[in-house]
PDB file of N, CA and C in Angstrom:
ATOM      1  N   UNK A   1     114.171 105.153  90.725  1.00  0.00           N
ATOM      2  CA  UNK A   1     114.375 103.745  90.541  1.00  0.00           C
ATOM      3  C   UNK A   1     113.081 102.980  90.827  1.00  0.00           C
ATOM      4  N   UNK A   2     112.845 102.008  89.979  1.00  0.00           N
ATOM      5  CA  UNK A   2     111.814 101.113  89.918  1.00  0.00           C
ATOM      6  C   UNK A   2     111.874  99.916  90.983  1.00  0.00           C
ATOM      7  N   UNK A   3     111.075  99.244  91.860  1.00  0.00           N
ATOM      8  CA  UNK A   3     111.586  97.999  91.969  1.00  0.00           C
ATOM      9  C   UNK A   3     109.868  97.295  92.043  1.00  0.00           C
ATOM     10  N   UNK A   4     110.746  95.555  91.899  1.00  0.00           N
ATOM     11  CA  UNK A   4     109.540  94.844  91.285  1.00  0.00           C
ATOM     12  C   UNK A   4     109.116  93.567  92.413  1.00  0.00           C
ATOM     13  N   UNK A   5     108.204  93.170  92.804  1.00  0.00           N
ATOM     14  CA  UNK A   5     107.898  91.889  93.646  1.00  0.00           C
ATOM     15  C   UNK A   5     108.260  91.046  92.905  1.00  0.00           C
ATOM     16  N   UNK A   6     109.084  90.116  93.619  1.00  0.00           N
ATOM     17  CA  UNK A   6     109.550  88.893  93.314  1.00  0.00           C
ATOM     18  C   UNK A   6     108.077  87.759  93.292  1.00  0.00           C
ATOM     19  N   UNK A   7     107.167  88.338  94.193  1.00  0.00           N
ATOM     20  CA  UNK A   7     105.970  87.306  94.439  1.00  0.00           C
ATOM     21  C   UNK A   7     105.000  87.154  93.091  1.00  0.00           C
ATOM     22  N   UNK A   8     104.751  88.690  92.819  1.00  0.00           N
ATOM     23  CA  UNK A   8     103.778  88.810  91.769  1.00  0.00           C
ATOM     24  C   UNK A   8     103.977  89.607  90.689  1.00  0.00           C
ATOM     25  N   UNK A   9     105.224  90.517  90.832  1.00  0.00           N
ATOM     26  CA  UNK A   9     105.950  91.607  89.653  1.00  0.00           C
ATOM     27  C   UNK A   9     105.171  92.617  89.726  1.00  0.00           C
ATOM     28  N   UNK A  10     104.534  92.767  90.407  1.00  0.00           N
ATOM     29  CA  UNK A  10     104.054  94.116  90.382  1.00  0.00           C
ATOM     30  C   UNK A  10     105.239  95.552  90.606  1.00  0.00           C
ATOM     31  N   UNK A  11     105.151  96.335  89.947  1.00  0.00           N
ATOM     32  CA  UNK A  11     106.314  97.114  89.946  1.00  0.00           C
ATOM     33  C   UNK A  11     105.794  98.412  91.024  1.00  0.00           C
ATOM     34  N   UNK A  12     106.481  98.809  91.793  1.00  0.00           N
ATOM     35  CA  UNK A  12     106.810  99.986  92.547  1.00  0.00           C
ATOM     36  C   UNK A  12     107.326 101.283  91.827  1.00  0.00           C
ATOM     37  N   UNK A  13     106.193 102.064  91.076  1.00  0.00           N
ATOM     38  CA  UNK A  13     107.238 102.955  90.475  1.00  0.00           C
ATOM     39  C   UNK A  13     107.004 104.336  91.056  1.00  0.00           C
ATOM     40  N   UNK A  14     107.601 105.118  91.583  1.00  0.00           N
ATOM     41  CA  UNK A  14     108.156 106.563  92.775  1.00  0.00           C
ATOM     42  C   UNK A  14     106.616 107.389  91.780  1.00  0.00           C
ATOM     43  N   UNK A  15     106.725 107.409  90.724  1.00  0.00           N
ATOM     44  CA  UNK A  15     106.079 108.296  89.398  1.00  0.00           C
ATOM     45  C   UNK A  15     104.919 107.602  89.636  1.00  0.00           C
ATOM     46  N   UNK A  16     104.075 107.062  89.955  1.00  0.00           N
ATOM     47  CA  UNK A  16     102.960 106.221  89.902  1.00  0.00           C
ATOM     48  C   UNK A  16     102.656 105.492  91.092  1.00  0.00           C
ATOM     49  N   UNK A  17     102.863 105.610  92.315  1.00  0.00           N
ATOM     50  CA  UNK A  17     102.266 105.137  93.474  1.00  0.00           C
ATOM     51  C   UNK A  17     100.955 104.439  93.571  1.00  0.00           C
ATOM     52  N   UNK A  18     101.216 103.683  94.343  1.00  0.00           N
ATOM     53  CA  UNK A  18      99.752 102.966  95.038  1.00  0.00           C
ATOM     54  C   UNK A  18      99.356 104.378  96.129  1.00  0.00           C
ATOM     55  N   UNK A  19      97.760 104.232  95.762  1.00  0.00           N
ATOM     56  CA  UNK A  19      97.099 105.106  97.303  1.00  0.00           C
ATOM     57  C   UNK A  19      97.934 105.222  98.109  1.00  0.00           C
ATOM     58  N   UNK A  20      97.352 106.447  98.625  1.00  0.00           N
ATOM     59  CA  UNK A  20      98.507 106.679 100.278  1.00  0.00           C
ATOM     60  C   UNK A  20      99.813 107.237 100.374  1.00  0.00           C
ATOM     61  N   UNK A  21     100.312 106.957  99.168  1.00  0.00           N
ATOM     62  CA  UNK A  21     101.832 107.223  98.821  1.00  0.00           C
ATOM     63  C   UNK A  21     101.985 108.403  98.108  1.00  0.00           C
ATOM     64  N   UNK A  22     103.107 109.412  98.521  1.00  0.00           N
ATOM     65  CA  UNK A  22     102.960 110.747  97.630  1.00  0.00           C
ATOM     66  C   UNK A  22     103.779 110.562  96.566  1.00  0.00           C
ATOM     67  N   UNK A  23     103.661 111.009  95.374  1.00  0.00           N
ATOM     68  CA  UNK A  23     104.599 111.072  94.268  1.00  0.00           C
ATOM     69  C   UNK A  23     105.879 111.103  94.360  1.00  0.00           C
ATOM     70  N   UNK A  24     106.910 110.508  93.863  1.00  0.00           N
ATOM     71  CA  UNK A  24     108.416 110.670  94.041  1.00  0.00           C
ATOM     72  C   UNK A  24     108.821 110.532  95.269  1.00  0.00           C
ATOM     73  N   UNK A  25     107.961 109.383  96.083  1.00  0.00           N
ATOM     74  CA  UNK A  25     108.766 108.663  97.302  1.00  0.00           C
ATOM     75  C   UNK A  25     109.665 107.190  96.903  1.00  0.00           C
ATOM     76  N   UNK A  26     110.724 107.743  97.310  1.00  0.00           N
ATOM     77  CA  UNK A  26     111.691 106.831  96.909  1.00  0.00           C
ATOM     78  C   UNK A  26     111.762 105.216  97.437  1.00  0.00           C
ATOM     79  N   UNK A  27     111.664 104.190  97.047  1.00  0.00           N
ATOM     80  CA  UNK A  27     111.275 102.845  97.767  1.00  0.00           C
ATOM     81  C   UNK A  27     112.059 102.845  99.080  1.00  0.00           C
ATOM     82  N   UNK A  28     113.464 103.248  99.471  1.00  0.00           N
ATOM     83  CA  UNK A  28     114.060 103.275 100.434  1.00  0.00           C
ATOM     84  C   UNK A  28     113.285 104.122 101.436  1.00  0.00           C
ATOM     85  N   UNK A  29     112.374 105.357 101.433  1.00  0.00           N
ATOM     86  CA  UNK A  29     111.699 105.679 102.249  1.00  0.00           C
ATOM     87  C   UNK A  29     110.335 105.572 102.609  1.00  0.00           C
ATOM     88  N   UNK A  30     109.931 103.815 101.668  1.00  0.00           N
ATOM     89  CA  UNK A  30     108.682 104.040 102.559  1.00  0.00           C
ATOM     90  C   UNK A  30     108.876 102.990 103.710  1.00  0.00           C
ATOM     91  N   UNK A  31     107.608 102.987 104.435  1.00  0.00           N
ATOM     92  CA  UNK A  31     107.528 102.153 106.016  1.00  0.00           C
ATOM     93  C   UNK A  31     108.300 101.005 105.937  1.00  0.00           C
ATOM     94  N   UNK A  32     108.780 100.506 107.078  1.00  0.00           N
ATOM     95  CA  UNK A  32     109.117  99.024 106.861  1.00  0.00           C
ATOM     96  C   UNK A  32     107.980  97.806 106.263  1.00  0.00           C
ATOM     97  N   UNK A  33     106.839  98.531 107.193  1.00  0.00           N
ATOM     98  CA  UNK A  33     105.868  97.408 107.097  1.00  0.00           C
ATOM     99  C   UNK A  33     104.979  97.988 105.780  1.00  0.00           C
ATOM    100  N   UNK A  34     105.451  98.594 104.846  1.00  0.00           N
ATOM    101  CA  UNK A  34     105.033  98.576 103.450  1.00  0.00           C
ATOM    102  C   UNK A  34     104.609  97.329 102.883  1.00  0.00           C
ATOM    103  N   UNK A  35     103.695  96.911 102.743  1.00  0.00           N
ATOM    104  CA  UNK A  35     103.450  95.265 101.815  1.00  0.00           C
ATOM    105  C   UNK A  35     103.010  95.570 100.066  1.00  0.00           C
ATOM    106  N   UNK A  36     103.067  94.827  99.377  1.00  0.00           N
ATOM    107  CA  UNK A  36     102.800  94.946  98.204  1.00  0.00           C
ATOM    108  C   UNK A  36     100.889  94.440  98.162  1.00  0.00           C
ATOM    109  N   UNK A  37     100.699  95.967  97.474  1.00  0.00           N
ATOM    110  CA  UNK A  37      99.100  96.562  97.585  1.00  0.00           C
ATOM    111  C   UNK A  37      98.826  94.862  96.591  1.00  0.00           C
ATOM    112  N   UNK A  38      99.357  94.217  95.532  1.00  0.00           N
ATOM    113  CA  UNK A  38      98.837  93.284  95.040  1.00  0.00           C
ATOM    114  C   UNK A  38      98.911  91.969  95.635  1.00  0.00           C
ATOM    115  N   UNK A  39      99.985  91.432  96.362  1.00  0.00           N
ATOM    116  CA  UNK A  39      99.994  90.169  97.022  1.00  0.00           C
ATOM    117  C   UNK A  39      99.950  90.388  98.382  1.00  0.00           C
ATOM    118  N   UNK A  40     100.493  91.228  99.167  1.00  0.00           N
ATOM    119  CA  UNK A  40     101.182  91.393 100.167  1.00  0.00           C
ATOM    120  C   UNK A  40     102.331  91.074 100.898  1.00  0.00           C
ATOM    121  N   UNK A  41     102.729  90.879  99.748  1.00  0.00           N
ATOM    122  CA  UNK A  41     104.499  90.516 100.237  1.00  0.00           C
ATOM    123  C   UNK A  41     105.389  91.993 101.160  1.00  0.00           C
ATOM    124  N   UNK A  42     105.949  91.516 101.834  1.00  0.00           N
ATOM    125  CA  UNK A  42     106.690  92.144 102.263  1.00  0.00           C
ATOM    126  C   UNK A  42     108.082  92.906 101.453  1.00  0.00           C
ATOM    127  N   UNK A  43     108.237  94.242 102.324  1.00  0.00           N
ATOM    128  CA  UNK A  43     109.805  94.759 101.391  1.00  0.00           C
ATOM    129  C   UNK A  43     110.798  94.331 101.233  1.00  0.00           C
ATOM    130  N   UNK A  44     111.019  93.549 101.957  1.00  0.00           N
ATOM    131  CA  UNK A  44     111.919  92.622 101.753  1.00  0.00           C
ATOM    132  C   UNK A  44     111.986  91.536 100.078  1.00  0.00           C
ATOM    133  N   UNK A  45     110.302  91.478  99.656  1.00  0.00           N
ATOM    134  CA  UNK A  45     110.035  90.695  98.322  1.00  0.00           C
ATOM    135  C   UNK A  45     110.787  91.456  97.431  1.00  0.00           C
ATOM    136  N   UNK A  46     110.934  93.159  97.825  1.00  0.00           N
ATOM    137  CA  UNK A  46     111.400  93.811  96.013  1.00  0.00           C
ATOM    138  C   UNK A  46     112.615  93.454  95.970  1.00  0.00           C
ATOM    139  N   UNK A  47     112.780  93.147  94.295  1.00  0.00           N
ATOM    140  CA  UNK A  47     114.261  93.816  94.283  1.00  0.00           C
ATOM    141  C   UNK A  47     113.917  94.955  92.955  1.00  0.00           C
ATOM    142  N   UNK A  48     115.483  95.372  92.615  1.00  0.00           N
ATOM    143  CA  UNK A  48     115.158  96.768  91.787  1.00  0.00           C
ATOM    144  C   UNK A  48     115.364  96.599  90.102  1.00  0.00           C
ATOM    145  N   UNK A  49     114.582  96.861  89.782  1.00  0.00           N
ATOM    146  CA  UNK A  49     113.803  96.213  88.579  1.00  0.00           C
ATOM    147  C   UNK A  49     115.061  96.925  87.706  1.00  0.00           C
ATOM    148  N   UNK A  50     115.102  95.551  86.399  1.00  0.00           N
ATOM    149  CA  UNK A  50     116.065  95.594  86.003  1.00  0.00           C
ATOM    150  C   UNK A  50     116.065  96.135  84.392  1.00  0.00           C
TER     151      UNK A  50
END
């Protein structure tokens, strides 16, 4: 599952990670304090892209 920042849309996709992140980590398991590598919104910004 995809999900997208509400701040800037940048999409979270498991298949395509930002640095740091291993392939096919599921958004529910990364850190809390995960921010979005483009704005820095918090996880709380995604929702799951539709």
């Amino acid at each position: 599952m995809r999900y997208e920042c509400k701040v800037c849309a940048w999409i979270y996709d498991p298949e395509n990670p930002p640095e740091g992140v291993e392939v096919d980590t599921a958004f529910e398991e990364l850190p809390e304090d995960f921010i979005c590598p483009e704005c820095g919104a918090t996880k709380e910004e995604f929702v799951v892209e539709e």
